[in-house]
PDB file of N, CA and C in Angstrom:
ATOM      1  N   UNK A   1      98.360  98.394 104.245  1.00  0.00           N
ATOM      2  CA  UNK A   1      98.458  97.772 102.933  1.00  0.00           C
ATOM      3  C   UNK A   1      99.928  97.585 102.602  1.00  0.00           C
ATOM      4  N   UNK A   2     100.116  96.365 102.339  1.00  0.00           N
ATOM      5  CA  UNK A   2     101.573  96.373 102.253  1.00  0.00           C
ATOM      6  C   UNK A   2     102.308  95.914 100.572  1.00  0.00           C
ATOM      7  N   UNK A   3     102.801  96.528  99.542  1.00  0.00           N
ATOM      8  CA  UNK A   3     102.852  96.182  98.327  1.00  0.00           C
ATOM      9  C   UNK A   3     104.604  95.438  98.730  1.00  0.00           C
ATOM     10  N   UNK A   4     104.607  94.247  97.157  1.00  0.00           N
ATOM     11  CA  UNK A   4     106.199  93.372  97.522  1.00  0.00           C
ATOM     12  C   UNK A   4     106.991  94.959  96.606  1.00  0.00           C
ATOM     13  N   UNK A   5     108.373  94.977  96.718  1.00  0.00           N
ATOM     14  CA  UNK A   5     109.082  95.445  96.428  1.00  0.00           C
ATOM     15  C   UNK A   5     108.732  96.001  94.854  1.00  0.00           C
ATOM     16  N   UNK A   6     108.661  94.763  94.294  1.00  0.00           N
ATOM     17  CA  UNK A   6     108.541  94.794  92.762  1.00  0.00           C
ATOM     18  C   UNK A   6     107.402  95.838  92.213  1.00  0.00           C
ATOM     19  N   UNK A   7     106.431  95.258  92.983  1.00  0.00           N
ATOM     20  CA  UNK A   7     105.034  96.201  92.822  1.00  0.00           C
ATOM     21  C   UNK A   7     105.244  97.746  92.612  1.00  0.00           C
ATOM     22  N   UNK A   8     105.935  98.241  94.105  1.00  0.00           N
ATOM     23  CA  UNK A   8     106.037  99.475  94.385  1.00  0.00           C
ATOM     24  C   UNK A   8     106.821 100.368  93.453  1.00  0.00           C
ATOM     25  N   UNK A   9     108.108  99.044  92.822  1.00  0.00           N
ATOM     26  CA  UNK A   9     109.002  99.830  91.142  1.00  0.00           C
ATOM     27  C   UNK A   9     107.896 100.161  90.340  1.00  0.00           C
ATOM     28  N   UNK A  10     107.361  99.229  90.199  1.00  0.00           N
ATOM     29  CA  UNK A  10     105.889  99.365  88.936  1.00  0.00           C
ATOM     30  C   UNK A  10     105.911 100.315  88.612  1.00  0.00           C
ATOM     31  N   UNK A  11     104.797 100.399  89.799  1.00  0.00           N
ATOM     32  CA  UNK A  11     104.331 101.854  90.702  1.00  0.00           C
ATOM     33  C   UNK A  11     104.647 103.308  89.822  1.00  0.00           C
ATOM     34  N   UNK A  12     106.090 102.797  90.647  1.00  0.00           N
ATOM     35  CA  UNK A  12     106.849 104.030  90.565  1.00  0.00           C
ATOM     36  C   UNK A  12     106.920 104.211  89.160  1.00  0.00           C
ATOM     37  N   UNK A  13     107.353 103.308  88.473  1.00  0.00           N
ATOM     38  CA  UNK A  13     107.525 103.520  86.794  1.00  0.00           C
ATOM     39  C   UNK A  13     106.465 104.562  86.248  1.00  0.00           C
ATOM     40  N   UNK A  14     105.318 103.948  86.311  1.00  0.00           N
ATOM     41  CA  UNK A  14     104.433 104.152  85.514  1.00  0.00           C
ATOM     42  C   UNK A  14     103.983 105.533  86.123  1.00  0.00           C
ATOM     43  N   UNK A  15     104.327 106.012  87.146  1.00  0.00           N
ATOM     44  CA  UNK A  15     103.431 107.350  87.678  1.00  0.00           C
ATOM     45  C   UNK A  15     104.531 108.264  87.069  1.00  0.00           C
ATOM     46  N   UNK A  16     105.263 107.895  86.989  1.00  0.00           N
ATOM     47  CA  UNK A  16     106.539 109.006  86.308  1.00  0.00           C
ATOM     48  C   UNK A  16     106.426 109.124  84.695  1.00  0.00           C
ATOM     49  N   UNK A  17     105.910 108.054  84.649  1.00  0.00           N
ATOM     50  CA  UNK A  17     105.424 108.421  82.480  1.00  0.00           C
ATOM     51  C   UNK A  17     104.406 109.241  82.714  1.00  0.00           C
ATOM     52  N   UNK A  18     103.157 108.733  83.391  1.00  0.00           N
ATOM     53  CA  UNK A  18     102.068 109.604  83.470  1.00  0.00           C
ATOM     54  C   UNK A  18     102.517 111.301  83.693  1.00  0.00           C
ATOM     55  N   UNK A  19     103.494 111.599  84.757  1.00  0.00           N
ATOM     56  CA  UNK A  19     103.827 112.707  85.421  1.00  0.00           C
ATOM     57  C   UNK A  19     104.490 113.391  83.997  1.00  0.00           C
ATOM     58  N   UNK A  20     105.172 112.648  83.308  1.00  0.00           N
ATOM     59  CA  UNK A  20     106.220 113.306  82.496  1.00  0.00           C
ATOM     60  C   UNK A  20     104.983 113.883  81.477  1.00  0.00           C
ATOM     61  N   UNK A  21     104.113 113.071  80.952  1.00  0.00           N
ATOM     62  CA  UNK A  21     103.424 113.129  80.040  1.00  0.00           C
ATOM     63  C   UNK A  21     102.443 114.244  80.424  1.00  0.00           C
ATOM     64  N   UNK A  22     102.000 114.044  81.293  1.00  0.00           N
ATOM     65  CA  UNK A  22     101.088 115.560  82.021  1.00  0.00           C
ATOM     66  C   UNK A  22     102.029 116.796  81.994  1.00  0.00           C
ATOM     67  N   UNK A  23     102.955 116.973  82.131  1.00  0.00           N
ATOM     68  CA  UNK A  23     104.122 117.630  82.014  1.00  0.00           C
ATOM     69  C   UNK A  23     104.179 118.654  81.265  1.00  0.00           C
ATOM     70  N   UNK A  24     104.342 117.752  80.321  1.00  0.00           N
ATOM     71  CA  UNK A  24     104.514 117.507  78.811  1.00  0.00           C
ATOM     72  C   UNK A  24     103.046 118.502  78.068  1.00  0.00           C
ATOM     73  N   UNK A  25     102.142 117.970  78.510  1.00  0.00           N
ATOM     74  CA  UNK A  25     101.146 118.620  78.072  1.00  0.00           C
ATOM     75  C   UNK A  25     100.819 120.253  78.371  1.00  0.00           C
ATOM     76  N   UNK A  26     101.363 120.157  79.598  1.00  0.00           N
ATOM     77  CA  UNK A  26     100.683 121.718  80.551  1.00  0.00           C
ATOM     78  C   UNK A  26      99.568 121.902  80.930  1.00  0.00           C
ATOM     79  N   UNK A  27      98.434 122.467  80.962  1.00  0.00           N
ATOM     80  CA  UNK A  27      97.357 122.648  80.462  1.00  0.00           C
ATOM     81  C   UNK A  27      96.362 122.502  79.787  1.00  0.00           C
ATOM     82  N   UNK A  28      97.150 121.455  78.642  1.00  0.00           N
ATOM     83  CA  UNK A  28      96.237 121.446  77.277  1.00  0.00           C
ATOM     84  C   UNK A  28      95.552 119.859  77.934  1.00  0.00           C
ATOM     85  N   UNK A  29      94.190 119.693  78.378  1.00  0.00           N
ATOM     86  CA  UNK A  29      93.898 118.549  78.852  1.00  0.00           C
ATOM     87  C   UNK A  29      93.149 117.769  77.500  1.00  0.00           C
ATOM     88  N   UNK A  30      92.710 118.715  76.484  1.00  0.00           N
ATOM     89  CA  UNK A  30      92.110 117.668  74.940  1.00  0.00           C
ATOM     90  C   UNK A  30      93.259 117.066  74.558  1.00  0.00           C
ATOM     91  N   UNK A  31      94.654 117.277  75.012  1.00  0.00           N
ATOM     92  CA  UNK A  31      95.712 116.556  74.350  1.00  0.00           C
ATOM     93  C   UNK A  31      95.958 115.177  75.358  1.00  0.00           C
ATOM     94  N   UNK A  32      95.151 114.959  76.208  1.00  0.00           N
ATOM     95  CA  UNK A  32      95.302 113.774  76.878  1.00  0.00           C
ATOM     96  C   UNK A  32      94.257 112.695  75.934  1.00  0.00           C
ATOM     97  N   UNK A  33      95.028 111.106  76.612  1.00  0.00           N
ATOM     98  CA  UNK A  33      93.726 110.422  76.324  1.00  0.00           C
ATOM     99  C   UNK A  33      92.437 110.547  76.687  1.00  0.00           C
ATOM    100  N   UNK A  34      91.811 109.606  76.236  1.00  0.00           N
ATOM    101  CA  UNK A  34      90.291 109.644  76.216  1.00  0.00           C
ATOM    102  C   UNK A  34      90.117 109.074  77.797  1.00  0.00           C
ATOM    103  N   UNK A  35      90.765 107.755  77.613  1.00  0.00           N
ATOM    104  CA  UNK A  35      90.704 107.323  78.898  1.00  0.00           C
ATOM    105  C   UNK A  35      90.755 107.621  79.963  1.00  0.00           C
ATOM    106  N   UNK A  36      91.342 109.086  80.413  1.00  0.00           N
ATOM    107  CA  UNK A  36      91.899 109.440  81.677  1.00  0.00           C
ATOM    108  C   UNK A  36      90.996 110.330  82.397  1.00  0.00           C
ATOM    109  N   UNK A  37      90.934 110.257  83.728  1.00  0.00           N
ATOM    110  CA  UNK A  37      89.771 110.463  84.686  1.00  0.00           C
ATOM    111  C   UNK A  37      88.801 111.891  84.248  1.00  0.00           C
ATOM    112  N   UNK A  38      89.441 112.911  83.679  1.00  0.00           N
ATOM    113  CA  UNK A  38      88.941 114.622  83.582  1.00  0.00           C
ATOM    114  C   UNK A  38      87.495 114.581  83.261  1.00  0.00           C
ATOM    115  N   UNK A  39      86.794 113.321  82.343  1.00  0.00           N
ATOM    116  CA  UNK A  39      85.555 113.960  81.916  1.00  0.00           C
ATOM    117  C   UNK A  39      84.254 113.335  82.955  1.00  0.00           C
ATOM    118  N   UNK A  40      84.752 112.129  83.925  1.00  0.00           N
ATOM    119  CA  UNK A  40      84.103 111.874  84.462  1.00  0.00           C
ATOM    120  C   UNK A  40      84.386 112.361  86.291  1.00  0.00           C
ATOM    121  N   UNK A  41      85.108 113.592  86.337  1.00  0.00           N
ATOM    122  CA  UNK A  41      85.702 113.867  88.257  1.00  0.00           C
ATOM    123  C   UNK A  41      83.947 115.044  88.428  1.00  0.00           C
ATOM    124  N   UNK A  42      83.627 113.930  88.381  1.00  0.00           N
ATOM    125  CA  UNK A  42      82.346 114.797  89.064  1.00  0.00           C
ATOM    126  C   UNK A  42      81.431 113.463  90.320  1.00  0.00           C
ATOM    127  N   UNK A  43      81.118 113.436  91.712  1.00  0.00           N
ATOM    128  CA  UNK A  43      80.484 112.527  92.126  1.00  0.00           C
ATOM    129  C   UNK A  43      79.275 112.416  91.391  1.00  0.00           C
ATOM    130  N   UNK A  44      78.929 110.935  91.599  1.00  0.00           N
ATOM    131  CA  UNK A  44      77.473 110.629  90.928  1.00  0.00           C
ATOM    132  C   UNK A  44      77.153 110.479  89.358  1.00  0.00           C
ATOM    133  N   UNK A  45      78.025 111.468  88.991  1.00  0.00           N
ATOM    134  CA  UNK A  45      78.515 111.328  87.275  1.00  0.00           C
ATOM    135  C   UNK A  45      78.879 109.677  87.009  1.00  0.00           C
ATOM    136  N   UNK A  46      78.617 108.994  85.946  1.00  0.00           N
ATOM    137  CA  UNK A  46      78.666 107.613  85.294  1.00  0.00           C
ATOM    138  C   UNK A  46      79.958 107.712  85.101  1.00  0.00           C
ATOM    139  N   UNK A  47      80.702 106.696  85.395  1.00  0.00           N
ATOM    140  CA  UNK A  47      82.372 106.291  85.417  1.00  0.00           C
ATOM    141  C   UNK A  47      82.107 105.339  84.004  1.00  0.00           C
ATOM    142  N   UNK A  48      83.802 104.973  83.536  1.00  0.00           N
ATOM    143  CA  UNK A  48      83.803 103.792  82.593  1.00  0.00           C
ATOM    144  C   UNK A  48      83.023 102.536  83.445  1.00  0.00           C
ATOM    145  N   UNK A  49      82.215 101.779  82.245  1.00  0.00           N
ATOM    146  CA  UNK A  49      81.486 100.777  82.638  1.00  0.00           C
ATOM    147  C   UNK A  49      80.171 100.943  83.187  1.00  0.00           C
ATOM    148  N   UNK A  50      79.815 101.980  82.864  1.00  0.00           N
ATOM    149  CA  UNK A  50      78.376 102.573  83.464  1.00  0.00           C
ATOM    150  C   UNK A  50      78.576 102.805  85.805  1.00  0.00           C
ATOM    151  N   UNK A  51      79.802 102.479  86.166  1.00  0.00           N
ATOM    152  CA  UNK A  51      79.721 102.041  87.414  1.00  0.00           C
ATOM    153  C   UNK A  51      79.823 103.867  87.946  1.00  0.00           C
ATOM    154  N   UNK A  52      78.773 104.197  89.134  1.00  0.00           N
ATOM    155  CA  UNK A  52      79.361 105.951  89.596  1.00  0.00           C
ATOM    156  C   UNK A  52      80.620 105.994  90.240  1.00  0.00           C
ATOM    157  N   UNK A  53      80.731 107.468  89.935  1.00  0.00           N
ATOM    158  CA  UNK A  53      82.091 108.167  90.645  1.00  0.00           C
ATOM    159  C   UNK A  53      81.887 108.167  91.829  1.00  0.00           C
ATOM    160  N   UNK A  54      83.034 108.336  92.755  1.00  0.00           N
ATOM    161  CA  UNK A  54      82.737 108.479  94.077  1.00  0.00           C
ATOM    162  C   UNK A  54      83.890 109.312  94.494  1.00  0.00           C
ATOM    163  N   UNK A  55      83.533 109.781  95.562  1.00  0.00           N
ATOM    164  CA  UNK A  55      84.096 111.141  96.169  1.00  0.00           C
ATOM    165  C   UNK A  55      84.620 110.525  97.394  1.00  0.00           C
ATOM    166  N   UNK A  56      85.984 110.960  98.079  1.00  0.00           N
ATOM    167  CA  UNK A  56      86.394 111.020  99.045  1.00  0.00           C
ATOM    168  C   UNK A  56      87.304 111.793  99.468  1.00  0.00           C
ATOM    169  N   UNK A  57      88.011 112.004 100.667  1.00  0.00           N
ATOM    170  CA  UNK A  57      88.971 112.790 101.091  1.00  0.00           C
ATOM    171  C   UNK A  57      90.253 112.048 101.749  1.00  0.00           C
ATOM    172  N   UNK A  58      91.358 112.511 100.995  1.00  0.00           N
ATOM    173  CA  UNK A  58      92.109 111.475 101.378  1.00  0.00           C
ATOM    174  C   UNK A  58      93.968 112.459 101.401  1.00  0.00           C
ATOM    175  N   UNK A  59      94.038 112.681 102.817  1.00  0.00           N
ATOM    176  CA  UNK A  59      95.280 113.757 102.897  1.00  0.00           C
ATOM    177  C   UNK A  59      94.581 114.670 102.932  1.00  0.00           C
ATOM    178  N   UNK A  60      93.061 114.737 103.432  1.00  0.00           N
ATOM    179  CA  UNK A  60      92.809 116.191 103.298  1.00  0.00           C
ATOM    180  C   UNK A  60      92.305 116.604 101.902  1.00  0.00           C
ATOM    181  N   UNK A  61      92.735 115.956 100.863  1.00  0.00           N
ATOM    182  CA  UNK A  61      92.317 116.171  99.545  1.00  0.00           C
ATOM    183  C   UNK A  61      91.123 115.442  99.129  1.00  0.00           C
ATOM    184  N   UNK A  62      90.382 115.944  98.231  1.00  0.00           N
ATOM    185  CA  UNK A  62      89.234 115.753  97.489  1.00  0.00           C
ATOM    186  C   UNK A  62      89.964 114.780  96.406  1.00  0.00           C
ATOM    187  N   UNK A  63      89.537 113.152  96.234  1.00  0.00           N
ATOM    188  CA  UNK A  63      89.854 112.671  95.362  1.00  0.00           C
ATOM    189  C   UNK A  63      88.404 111.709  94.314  1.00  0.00           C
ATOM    190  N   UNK A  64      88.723 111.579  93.366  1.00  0.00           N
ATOM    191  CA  UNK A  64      87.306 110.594  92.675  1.00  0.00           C
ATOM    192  C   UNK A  64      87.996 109.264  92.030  1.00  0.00           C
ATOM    193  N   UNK A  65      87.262 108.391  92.157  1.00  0.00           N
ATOM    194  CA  UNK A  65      87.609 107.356  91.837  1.00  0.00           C
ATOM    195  C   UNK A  65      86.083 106.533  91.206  1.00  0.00           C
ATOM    196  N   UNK A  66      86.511 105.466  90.703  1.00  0.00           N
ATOM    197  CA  UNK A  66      85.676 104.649  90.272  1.00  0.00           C
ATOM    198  C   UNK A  66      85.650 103.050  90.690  1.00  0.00           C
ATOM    199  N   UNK A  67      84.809 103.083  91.401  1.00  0.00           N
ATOM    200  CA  UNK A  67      85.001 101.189  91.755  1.00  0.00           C
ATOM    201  C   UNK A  67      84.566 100.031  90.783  1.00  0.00           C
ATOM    202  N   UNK A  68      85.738  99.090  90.397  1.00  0.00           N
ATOM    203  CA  UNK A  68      85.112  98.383  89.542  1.00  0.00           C
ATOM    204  C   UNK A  68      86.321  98.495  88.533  1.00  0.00           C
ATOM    205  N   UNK A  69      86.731  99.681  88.020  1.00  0.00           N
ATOM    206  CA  UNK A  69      87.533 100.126  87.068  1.00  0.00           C
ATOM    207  C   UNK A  69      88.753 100.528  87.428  1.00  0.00           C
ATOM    208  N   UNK A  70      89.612 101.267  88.765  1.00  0.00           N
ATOM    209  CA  UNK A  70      90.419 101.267  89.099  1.00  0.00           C
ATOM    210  C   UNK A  70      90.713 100.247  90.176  1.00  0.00           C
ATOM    211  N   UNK A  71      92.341  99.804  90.063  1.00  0.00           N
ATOM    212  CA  UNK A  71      92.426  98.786  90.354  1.00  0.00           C
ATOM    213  C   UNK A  71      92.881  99.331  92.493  1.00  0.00           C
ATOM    214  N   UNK A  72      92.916  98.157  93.265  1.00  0.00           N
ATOM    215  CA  UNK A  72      92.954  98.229  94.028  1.00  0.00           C
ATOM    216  C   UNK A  72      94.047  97.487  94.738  1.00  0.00           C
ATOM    217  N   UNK A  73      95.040  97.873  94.903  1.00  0.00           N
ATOM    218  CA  UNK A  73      96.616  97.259  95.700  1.00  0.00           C
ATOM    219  C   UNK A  73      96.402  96.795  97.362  1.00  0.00           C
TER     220      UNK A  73
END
Protein backbone atom coordinates (compact mmCIF):
# COMPACT_ATOMS: atom_id res chain seq x y z
CA UNK A 1 0.00 0.00 0.00
CA UNK A 2 1.64 2.93 -0.92
CA UNK A 3 0.28 6.53 0.61
CA UNK A 4 1.66 10.17 -1.52
CA UNK A 5 3.77 12.07 0.88
CA UNK A 6 1.05 14.47 1.84
CA UNK A 7 -1.25 11.72 3.02
CA UNK A 8 1.28 10.16 5.33
CA UNK A 9 1.76 14.18 7.10
CA UNK A 10 -2.04 13.87 7.56
CA UNK A 11 -1.56 10.81 9.03
CA UNK A 12 0.86 11.77 11.10
CA UNK A 13 -0.96 14.98 12.26
CA UNK A 14 -3.92 13.68 13.32
CA UNK A 15 -2.60 10.46 15.27
CA UNK A 16 -0.58 12.82 17.41
CA UNK A 17 -3.82 14.95 18.49
CA UNK A 18 -5.52 11.73 19.08
CA UNK A 19 -2.22 10.45 21.08
CA UNK A 20 -1.93 13.79 22.92
CA UNK A 21 -5.56 13.76 23.75
CA UNK A 22 -5.57 10.08 25.06
CA UNK A 23 -2.71 11.32 26.99
CA UNK A 24 -4.31 13.82 28.26
CA UNK A 25 -7.04 11.80 29.51
CA UNK A 26 -5.15 8.74 31.25
CA UNK A 27 -7.51 6.36 32.06
CA UNK A 28 -10.55 8.26 32.31
CA UNK A 29 -12.18 6.66 28.98
CA UNK A 30 -16.07 8.52 29.82
CA UNK A 31 -13.93 11.60 29.13
CA UNK A 32 -13.49 10.54 25.53
CA UNK A 33 -15.89 11.06 22.71
CA UNK A 34 -18.80 9.20 21.98
CA UNK A 35 -17.52 8.40 18.75
CA UNK A 36 -14.43 6.53 19.50
CA UNK A 37 -14.05 2.74 19.10
CA UNK A 38 -14.25 1.56 23.31
CA UNK A 39 -18.00 0.77 23.36
CA UNK A 40 -18.17 -1.20 20.36
CA UNK A 41 -14.21 -3.48 20.57
CA UNK A 42 -16.08 -6.49 21.00
CA UNK A 43 -16.31 -9.03 17.61
CA UNK A 44 -19.82 -9.48 16.34
CA UNK A 45 -20.97 -6.53 18.56
CA UNK A 46 -22.97 -3.80 16.05
CA UNK A 47 -20.39 -1.07 14.87
CA UNK A 48 -21.59 2.64 13.84
CA UNK A 49 -24.13 2.16 11.06
CA UNK A 50 -25.57 -1.01 12.27
CA UNK A 51 -22.37 -2.70 10.12
CA UNK A 52 -20.36 -5.76 12.72
CA UNK A 53 -17.07 -5.50 14.33
CA UNK A 54 -14.49 -7.56 13.16
CA UNK A 55 -11.53 -9.04 14.70
CA UNK A 56 -8.12 -9.52 13.40
CA UNK A 57 -4.48 -9.89 14.18
CA UNK A 58 -2.24 -7.64 12.93
CA UNK A 59 1.68 -7.43 14.41
CA UNK A 60 0.64 -10.12 16.39
CA UNK A 61 -1.93 -7.83 17.96
CA UNK A 62 -5.61 -8.24 18.40
CA UNK A 63 -7.18 -5.33 16.54
CA UNK A 64 -11.24 -4.39 15.76
CA UNK A 65 -12.34 -2.52 13.19
CA UNK A 66 -15.44 -1.76 11.38
CA UNK A 67 -15.99 -2.04 7.60
CA UNK A 68 -17.93 0.52 6.01
CA UNK A 69 -17.06 3.18 8.69
CA UNK A 70 -13.35 3.23 8.91
CA UNK A 71 -11.72 4.49 6.17
CA UNK A 72 -9.31 2.48 4.11
CA UNK A 73 -5.77 3.99 2.59
Amino acid sequence: LHLPLQKKKQVFKKMNRILEFAIAQKVHYKAYPKDWFWEWRKEGATGPGGHPVLHSKVAGRSTYFVEHWQKKY
